[in-house]
Protein backbone atom coordinates (compact mmCIF):
# COMPACT_ATOMS: atom_id res chain seq x y z
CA UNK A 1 -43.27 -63.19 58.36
CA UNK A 2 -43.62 -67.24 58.06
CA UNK A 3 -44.60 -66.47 54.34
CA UNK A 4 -41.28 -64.80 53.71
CA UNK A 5 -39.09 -67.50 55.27
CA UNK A 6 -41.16 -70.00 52.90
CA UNK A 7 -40.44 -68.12 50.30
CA UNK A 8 -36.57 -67.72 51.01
CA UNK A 9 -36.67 -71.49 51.69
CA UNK A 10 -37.66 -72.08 48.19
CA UNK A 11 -35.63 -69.65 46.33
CA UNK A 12 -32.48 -70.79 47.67
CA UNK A 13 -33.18 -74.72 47.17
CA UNK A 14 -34.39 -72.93 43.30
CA UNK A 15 -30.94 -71.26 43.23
CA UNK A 16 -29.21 -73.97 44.96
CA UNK A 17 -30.14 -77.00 44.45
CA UNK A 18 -29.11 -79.82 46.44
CA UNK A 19 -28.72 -83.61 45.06
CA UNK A 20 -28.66 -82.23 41.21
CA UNK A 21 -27.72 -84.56 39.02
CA UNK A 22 -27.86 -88.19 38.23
CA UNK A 23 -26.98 -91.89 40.61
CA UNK A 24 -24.81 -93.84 39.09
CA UNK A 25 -24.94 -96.46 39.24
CA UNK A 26 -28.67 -96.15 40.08
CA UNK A 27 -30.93 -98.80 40.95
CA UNK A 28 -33.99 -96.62 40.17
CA UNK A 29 -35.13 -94.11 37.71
CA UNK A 30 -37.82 -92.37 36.89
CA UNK A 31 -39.15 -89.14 35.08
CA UNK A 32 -42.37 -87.36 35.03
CA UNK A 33 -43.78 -83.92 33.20
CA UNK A 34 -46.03 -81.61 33.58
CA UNK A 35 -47.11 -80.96 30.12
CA UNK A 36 -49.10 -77.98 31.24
CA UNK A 37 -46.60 -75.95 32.44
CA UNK A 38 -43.26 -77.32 30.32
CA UNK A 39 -42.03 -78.75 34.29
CA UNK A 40 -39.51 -81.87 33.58
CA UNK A 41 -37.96 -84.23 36.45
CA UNK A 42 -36.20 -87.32 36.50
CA UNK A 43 -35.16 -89.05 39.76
CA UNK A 44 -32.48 -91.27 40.29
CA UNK A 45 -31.43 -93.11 43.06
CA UNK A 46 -29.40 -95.71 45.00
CA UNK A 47 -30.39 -97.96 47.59
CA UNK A 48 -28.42 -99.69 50.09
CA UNK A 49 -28.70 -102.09 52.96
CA UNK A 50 -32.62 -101.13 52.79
CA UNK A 51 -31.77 -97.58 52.53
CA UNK A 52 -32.01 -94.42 50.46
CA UNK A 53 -28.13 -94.03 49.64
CA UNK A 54 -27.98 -91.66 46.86
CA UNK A 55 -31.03 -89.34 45.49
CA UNK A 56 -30.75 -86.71 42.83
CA UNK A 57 -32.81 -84.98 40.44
CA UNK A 58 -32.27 -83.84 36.94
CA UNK A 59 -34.83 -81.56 35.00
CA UNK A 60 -35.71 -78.10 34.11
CA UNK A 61 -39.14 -75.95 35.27
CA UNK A 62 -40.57 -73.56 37.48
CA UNK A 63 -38.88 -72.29 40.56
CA UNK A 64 -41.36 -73.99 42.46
CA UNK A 65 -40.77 -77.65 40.69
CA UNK A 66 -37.23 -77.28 41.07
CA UNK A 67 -36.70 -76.05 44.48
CA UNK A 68 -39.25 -78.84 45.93
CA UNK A 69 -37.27 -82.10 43.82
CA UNK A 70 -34.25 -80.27 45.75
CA UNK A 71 -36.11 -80.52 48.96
CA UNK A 72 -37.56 -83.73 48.14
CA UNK A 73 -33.97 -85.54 47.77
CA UNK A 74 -32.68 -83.64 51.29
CA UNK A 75 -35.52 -85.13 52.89
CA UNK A 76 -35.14 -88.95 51.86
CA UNK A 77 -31.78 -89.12 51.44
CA UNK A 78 -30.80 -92.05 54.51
CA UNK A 79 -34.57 -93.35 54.97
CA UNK A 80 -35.31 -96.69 54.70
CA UNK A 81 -37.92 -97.47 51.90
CA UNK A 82 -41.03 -97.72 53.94
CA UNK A 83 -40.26 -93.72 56.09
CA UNK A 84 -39.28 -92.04 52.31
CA UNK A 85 -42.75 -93.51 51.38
CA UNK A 86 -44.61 -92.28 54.46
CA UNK A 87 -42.85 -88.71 54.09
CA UNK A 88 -43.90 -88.90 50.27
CA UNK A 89 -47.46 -89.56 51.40
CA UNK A 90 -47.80 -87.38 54.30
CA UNK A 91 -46.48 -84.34 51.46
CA UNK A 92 -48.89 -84.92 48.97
CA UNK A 93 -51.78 -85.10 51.97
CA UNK A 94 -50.64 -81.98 53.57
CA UNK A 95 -50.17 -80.64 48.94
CA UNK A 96 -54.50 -81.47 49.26
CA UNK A 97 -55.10 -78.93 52.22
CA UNK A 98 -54.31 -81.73 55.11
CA UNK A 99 -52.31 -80.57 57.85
CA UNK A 100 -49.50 -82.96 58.52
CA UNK A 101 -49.41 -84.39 62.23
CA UNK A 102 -45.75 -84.21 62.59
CA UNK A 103 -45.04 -80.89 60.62
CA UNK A 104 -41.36 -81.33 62.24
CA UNK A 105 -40.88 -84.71 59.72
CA UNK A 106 -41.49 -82.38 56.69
CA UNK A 107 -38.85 -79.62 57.67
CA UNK A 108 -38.04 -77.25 54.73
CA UNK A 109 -41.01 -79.00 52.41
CA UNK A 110 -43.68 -77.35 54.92
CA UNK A 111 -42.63 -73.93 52.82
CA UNK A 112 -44.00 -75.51 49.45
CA UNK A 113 -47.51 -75.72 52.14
CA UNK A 114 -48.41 -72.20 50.61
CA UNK A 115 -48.48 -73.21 47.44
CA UNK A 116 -51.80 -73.71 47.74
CA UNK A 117 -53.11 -70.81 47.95
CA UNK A 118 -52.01 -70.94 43.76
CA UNK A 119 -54.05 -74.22 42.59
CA UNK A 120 -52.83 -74.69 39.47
CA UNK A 121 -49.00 -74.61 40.71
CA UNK A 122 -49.51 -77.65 43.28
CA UNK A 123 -49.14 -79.78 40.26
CA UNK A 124 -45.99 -77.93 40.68
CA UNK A 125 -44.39 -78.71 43.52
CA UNK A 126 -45.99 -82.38 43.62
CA UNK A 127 -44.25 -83.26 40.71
CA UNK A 128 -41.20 -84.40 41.88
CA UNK A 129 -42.97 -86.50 44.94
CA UNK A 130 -44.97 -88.34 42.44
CA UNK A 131 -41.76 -89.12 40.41
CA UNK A 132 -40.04 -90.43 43.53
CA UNK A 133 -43.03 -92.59 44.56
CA UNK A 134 -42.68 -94.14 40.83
CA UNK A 135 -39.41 -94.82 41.47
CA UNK A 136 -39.79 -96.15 44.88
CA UNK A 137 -42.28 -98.56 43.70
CA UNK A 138 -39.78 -99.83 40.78
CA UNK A 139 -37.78 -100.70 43.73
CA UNK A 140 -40.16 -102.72 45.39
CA UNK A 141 -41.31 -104.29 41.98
CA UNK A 142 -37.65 -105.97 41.92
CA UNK A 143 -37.79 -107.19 45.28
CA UNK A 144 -40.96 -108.67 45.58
């Protein structure tokens, strides 16, 4: 039953995505691939006040690449830098077989969880994390 709901959960943020498209203006940017699959996201964003403003994706792939950058920008849109980074981190743990502690933070990205049970698609679904984190860090790169 749980399996199912994951798996609606990711076909509609696949069908629907949320956030798609490009900041502008943005005050970060950046894009990742997964050249062994053909998977393709860029993520843009605007921050304000110390805060996520604006984040949207852009990119083509897999259902499951493209239905977790959706997730991904519904889950950090309104954090301030340092909670979007602890989410990011606390996905990609939980995306190497460790539990999260607060599965409740995670919210629809818990339904990308049993993509593990496919190995070669967590590259996949961590795509888009990674490519936030890189853009995240540009941020902090300007401020520092």
């Amino acid at each position: 039953m749980l399996d199912d709901l994951y798996q609606q959960i990711i076909l509609d943020h696949y069908r629907r995505p949320r956030n798609k498209g490009r900041a502008a203006p943005a005050d970060f940017s950046a894009r990742e691939n997964n050249p062994l699959c053909g998977d393709e996201i860029e993520i843009t964003g605007r921050v304000q006040d110390g805060r996520i403003a604006e984040i949207r994706f852009e990119g083509h792939g897999c259902a499951i690449s493209q239905a977790s950058a959706s997730i991904l920008t519904t889950k950090l849109v309104g954090k301030t830098l340092p909670e979007a980074e602890q989410v990011i981190t606390m996905f990609l743990r939980m995306m190497r077989g460790d539990p999260p502690t607060n599965p409740k933070e995670l919210g629809d990205a818990r339904a990308l969880e049993g993509v593990l049970k496919f190995p070669v698609r967590v590259k996949c679904a961590t795509l888009a994390w990674h490519t936030a984190q890189a853009g995240l860090d540009q941020v902090k790169a300007k401020t520092r």
